[in-house]
N, C-alpha and C. Protein backbone atom coordinates (compact mmCIF):
# COMPACT_ATOMS: atom_id res chain seq x y z
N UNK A 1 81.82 30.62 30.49
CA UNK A 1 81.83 29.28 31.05
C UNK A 1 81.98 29.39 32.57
N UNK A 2 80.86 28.42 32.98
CA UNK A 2 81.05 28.50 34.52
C UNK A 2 82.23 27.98 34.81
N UNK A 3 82.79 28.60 36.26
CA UNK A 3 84.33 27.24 36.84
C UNK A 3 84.27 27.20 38.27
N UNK A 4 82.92 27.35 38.82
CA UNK A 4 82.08 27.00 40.34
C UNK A 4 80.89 26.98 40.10
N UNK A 5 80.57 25.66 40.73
CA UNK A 5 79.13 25.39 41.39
C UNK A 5 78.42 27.15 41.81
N UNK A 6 78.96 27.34 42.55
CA UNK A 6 78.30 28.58 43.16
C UNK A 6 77.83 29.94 42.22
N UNK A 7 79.28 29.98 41.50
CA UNK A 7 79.10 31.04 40.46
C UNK A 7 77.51 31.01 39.40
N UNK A 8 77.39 29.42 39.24
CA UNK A 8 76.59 29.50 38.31
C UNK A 8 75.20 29.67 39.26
N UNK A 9 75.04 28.98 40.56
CA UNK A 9 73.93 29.41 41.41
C UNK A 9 73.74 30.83 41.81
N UNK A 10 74.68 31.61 41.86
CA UNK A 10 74.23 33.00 41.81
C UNK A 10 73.76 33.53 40.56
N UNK A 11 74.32 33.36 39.82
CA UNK A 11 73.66 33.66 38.01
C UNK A 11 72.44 33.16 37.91
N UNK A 12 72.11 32.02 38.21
CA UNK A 12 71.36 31.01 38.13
C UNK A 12 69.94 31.88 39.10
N UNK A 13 70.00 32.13 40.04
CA UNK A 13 68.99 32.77 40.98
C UNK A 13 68.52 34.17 40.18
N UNK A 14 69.26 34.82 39.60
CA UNK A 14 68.84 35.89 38.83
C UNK A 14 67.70 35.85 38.20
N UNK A 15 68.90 34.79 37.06
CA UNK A 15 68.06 33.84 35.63
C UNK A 15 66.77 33.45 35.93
N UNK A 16 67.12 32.64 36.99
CA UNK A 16 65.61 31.70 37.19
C UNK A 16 64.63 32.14 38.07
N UNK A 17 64.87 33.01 38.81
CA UNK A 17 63.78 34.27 39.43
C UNK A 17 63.05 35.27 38.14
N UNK A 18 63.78 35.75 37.06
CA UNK A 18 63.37 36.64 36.00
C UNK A 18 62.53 35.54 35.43
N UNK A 19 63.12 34.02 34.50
CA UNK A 19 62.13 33.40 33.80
C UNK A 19 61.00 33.26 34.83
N UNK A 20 61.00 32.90 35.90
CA UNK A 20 60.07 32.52 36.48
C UNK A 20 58.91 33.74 36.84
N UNK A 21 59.30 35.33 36.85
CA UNK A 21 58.08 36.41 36.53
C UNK A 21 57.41 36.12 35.43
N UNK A 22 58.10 35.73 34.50
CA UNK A 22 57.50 35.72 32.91
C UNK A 22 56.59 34.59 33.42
N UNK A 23 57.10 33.36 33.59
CA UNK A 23 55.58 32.13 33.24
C UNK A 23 54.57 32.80 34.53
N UNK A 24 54.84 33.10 35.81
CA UNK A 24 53.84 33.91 36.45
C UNK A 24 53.01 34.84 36.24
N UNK A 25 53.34 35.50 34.84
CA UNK A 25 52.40 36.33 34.27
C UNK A 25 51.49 35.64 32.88
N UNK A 26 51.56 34.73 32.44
CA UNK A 26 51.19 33.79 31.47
C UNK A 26 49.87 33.84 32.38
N UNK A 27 48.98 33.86 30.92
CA UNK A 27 47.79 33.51 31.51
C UNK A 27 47.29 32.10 30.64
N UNK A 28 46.03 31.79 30.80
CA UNK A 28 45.27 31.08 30.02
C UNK A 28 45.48 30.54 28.73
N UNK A 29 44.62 31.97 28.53
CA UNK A 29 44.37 32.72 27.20
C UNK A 29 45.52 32.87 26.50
N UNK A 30 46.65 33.40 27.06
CA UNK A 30 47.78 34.17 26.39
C UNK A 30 48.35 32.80 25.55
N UNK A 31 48.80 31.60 26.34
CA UNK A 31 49.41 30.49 25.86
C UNK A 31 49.15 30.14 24.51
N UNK A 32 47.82 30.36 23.58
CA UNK A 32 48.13 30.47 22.39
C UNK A 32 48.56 31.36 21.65
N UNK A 33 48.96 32.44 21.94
CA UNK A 33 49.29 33.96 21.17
C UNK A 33 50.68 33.12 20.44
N UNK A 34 50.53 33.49 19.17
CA UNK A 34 51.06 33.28 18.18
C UNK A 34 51.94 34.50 17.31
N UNK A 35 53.28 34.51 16.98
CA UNK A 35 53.73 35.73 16.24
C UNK A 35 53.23 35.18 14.76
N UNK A 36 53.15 34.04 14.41
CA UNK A 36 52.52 34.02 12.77
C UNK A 36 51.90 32.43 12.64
N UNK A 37 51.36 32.19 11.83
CA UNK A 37 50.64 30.73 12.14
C UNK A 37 51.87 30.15 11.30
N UNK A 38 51.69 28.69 12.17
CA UNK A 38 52.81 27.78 12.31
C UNK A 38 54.17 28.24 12.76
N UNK A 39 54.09 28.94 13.47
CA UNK A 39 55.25 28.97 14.77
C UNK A 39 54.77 28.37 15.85
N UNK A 40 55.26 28.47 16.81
CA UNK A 40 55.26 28.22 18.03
C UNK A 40 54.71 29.00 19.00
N UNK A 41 53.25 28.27 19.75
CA UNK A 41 52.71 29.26 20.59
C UNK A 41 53.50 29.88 21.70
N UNK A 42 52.86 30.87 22.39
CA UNK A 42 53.47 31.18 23.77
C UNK A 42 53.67 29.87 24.51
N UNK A 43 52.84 29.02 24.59
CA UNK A 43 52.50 28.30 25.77
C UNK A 43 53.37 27.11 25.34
N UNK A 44 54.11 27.02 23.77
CA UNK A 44 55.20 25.61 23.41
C UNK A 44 56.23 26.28 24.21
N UNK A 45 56.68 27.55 23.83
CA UNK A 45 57.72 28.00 23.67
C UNK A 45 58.27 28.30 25.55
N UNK A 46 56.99 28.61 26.26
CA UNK A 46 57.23 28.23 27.45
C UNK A 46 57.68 26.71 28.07
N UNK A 47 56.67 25.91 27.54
CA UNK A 47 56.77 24.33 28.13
C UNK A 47 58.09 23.79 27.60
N UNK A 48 59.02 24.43 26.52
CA UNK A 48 60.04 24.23 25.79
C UNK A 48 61.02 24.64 26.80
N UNK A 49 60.94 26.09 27.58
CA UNK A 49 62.07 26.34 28.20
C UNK A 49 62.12 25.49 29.46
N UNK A 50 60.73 24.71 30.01
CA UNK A 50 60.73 23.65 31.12
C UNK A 50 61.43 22.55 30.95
N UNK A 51 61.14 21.82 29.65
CA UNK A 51 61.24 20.82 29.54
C UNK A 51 63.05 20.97 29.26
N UNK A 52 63.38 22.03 28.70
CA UNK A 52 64.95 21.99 28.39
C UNK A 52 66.17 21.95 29.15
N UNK A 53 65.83 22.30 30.61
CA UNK A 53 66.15 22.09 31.60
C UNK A 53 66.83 20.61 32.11
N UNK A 54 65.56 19.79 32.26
CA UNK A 54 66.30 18.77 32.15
C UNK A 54 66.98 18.19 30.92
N UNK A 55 66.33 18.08 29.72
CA UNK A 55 66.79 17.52 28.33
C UNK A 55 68.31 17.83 28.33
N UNK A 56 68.63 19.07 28.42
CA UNK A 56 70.20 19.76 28.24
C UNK A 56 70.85 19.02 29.70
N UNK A 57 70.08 18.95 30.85
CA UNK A 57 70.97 18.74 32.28
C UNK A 57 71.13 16.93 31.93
N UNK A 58 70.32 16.51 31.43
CA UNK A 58 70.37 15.34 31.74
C UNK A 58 71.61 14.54 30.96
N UNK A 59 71.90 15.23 29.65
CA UNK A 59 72.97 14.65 28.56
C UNK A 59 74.43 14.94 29.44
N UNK A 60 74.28 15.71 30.36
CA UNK A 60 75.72 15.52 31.40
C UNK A 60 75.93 14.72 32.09
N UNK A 61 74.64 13.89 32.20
CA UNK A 61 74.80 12.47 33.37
C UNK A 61 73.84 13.08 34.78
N UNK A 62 73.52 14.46 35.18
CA UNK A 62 72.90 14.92 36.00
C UNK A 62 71.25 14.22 35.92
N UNK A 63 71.11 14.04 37.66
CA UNK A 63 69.81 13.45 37.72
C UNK A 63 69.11 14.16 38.57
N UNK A 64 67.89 14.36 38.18
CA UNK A 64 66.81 15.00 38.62
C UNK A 64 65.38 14.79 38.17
N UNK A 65 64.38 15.55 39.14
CA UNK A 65 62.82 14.78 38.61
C UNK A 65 62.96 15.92 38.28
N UNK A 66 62.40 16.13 36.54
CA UNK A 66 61.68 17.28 35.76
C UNK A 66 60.89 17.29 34.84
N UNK A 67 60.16 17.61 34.28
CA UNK A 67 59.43 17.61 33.15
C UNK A 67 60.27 17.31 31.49
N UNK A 68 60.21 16.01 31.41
CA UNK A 68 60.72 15.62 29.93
C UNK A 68 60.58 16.41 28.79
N UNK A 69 61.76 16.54 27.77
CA UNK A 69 61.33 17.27 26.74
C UNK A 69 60.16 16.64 25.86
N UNK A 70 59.80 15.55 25.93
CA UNK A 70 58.64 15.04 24.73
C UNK A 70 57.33 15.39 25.78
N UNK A 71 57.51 15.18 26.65
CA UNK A 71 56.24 15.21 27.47
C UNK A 71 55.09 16.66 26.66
N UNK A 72 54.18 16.11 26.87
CA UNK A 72 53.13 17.01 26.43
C UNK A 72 52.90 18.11 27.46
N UNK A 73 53.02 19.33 26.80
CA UNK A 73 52.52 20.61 27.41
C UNK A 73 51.23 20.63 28.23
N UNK A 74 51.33 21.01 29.17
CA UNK A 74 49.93 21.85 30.44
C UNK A 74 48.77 22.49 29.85
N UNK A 75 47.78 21.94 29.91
CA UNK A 75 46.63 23.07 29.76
C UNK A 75 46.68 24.91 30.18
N UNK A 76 47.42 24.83 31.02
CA UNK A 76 47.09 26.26 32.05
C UNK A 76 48.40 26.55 32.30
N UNK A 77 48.39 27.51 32.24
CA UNK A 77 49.73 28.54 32.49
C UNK A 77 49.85 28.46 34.13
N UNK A 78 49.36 28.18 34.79
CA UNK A 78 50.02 28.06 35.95
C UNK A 78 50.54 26.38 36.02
N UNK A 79 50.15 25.33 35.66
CA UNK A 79 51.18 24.20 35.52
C UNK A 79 52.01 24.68 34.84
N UNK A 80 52.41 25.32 33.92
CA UNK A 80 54.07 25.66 33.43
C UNK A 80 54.45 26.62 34.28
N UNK A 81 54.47 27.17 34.61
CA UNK A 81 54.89 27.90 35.98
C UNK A 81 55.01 27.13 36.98
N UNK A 82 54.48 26.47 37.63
CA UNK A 82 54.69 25.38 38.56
C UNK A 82 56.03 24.65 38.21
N UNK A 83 55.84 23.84 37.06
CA UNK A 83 56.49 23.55 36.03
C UNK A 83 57.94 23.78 36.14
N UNK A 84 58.23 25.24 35.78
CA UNK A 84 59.66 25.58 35.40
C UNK A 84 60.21 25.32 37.16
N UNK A 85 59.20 26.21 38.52
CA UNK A 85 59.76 26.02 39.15
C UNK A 85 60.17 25.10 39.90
N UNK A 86 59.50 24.06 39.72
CA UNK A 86 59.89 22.62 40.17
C UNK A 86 61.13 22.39 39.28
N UNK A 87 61.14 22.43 38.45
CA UNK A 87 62.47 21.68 37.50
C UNK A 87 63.34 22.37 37.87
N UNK A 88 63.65 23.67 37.89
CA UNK A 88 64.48 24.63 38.31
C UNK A 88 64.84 24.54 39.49
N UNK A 89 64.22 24.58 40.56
CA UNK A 89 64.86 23.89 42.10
C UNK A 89 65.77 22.56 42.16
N UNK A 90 64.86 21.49 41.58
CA UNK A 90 65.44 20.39 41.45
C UNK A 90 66.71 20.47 40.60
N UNK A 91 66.73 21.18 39.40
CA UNK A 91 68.20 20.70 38.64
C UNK A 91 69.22 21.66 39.61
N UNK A 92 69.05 22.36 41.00
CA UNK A 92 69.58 23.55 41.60
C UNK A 92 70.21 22.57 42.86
N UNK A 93 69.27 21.60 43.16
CA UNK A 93 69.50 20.81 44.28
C UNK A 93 70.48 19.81 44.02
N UNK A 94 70.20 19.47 42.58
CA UNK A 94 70.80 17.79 41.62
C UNK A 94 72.30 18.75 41.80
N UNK A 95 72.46 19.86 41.01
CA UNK A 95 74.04 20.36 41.43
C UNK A 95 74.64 20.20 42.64
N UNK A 96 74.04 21.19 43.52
CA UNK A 96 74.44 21.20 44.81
C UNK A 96 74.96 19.71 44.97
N UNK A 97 74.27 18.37 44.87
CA UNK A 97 74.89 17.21 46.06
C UNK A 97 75.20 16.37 44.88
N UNK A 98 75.06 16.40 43.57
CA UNK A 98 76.12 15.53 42.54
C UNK A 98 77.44 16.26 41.55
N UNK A 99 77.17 17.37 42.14
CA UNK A 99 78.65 17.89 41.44
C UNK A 99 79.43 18.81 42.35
N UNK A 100 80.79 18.87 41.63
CA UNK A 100 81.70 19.65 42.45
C UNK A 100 82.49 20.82 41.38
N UNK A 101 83.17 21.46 41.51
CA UNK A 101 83.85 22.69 40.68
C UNK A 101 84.78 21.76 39.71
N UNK A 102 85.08 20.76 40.37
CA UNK A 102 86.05 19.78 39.18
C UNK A 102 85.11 19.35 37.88
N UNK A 103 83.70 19.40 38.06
CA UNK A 103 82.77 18.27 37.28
C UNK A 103 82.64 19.44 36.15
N UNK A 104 82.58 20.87 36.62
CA UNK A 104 82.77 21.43 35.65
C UNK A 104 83.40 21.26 34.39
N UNK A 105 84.65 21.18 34.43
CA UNK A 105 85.53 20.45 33.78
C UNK A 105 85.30 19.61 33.04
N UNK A 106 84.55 18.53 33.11
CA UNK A 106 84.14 17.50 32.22
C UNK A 106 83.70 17.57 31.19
N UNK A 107 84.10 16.97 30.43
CA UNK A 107 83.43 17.36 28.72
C UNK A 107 82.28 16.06 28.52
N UNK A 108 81.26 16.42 27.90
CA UNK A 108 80.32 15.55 27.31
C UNK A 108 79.91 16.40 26.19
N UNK A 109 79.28 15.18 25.50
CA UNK A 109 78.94 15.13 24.16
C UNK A 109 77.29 15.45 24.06
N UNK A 110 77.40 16.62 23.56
CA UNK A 110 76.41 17.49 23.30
C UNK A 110 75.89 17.99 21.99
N UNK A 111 74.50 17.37 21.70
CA UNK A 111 74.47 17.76 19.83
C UNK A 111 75.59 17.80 19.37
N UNK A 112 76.26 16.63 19.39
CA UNK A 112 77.30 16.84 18.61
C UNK A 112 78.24 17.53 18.77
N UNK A 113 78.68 17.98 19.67
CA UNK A 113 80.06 18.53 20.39
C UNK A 113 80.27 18.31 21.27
N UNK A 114 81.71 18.76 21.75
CA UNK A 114 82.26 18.29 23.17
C UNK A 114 82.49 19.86 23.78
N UNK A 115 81.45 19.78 25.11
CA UNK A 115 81.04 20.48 25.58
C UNK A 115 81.79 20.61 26.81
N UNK A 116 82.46 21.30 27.65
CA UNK A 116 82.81 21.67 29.22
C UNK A 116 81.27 21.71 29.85
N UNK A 117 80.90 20.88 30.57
CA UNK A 117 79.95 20.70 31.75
C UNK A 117 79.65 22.28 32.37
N UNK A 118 80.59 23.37 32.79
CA UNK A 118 80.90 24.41 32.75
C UNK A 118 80.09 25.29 31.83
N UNK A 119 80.15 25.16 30.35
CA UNK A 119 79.84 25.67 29.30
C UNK A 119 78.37 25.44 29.05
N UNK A 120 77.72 24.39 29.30
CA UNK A 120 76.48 23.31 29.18
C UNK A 120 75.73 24.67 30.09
N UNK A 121 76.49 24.50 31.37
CA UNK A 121 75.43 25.57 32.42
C UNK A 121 75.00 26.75 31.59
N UNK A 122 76.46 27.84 30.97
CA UNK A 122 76.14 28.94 30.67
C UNK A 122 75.22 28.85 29.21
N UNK A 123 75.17 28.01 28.56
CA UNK A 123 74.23 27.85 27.29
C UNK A 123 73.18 27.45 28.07
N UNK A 124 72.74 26.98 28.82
CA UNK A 124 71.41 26.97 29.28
C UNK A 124 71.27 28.23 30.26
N UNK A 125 71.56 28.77 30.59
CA UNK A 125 71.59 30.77 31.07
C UNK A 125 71.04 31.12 29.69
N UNK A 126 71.57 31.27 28.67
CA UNK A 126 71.62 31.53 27.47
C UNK A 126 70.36 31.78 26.58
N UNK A 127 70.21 29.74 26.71
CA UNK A 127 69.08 29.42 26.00
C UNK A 127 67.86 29.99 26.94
N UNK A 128 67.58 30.55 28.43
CA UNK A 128 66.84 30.40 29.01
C UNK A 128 66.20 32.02 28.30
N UNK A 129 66.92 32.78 28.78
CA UNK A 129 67.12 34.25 28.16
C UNK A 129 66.71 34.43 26.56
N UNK A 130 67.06 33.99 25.91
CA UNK A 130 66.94 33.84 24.67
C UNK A 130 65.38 33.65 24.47
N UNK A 131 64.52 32.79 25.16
CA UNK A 131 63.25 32.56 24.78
C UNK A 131 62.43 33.04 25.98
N UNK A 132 63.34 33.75 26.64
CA UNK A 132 62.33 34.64 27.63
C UNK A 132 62.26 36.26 26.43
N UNK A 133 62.81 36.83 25.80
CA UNK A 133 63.02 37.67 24.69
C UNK A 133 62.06 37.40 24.17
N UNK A 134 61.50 35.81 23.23
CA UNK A 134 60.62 35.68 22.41
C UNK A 134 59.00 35.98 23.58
N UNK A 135 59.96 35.11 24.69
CA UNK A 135 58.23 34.91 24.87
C UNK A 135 57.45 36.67 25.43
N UNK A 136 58.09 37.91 25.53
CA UNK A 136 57.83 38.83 25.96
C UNK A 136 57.18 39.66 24.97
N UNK A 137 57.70 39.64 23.90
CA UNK A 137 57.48 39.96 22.52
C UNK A 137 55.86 38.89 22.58
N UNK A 138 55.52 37.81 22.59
CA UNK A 138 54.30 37.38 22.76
C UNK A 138 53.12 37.86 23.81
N UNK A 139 54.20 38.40 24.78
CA UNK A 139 53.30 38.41 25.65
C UNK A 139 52.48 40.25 25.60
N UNK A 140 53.34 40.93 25.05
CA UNK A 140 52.85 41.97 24.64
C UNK A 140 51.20 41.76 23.32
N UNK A 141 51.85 41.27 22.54
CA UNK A 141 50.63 41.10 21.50
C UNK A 141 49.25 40.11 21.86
N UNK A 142 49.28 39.44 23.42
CA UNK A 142 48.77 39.25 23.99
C UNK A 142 47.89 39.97 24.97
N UNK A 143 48.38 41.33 24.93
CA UNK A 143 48.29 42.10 26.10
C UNK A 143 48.01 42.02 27.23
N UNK A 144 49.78 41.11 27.52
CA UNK A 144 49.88 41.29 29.05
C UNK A 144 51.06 42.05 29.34
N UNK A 145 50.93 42.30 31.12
CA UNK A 145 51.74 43.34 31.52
C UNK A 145 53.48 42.89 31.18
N UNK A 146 54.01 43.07 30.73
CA UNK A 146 55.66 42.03 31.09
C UNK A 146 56.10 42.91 31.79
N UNK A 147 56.67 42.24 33.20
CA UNK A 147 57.69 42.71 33.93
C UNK A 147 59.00 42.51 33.60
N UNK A 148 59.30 43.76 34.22
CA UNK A 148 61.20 44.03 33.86
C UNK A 148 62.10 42.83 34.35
N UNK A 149 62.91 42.57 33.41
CA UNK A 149 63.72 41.22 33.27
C UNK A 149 65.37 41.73 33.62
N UNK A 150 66.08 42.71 33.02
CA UNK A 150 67.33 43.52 33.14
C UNK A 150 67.15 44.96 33.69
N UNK A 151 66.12 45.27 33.79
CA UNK A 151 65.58 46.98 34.19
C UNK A 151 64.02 47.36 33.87
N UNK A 152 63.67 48.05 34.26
CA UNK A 152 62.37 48.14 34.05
C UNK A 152 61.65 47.88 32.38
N UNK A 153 60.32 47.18 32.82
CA UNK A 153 60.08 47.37 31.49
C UNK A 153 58.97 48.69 31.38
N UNK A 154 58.41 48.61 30.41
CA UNK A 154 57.61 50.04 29.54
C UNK A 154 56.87 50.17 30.70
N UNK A 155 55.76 49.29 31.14
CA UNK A 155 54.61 49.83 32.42
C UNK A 155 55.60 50.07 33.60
N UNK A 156 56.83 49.26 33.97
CA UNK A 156 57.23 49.83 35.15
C UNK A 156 57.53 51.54 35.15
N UNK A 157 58.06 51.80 34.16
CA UNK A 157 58.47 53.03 34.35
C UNK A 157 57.62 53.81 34.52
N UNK A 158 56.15 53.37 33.77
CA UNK A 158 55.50 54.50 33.78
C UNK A 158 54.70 54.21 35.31
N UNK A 159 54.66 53.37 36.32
CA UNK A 159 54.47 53.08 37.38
C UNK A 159 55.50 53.95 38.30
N UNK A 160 56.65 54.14 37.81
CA UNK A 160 57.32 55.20 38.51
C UNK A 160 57.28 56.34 38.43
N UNK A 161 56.33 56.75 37.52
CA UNK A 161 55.81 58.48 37.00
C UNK A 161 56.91 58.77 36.18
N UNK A 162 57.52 57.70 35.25
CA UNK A 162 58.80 58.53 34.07
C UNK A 162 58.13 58.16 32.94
N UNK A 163 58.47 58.72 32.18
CA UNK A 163 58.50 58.61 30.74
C UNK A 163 59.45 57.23 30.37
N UNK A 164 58.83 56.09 29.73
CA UNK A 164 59.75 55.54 28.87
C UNK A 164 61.02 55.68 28.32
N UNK A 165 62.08 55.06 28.23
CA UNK A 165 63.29 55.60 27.59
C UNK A 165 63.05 55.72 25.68
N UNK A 166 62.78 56.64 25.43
CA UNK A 166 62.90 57.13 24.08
C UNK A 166 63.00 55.59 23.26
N UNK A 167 62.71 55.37 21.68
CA UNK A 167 63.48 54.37 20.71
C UNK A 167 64.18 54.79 20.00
């Protein structure tokens, strides 16, 4: 659980610099790659982590312009990329000048629980990560390059003349 504004903007710059390689590498094409029919394409599961942004920021009372969760998904992988990073600045800015380290603190009612405002941030860290995992795993059976998110991934290394780390 976050317990500063700041703390979570440094986490937050990590987070949202890494998701934001992933939709930068999304192509076209890739946005339907599918792990089995009737799941969720690449390109939901992306417009899902846009739209969740605000959906999750907004049930705290936080205001910002972002892409709605019902709103209908982008043709093109570069509007969801655009996309995340517009929403992502903005819910970055909406902190900065409507909250303070106290607001943390605040509990709201979240699916049904009572949530620390604090806590809300780090589940959306969470949730962001969580479907950057899926969407990499797509983006491979897509065959695209995925860049390293925590450390290199498979092509970086071999861009550094190493061998892969073993499975």
């Amino acid at each position: 659980m976050f317990t500063t504004i700041q703390s979570f903007i440094q986490t937050w710059q990590h987070e949202g610099q890494s998701t934001q390689k992933i939709m930068d590498t999304l192509t076209d094409e890739s946005l339907k790659q599918q792990v089995a029919q009737d799941h969720r394409t690449l390109g939901q599961i992306a417009w899902h982590v846009v739209t969740s942004l605000h959906e999750m920021m907004s049930r705290t009372g936080l205001e910002f312009e972002a892409p709605e969760h019902e709103s209908k998904a982008p043709s093109t992988a570069k509007e969801i990329a655009d996309g995340y990073r517009q929403a992502s600045s903005a819910m970055v800015d909406a902190l900065q000048e409507q909250w303070t380290d106290e607001t943390l603190k605040e509990v709201k009612d979240m699916y049904g629980e009572q949530w620390p405002n604090g806590l809300t941030l780090s589940i959306l860290a969470s949730h962001q990560a969580h479907h950057r995992g899926q969407m990499t795993i797509l983006m491979r059976q897509a065959g695209l390059r995925v860049p390293g998110v925590y450390g290199p991934s498979r092509e970086e290394w071999q861009e550094f003349g190493m061998e892969p780390p073993a499975l």
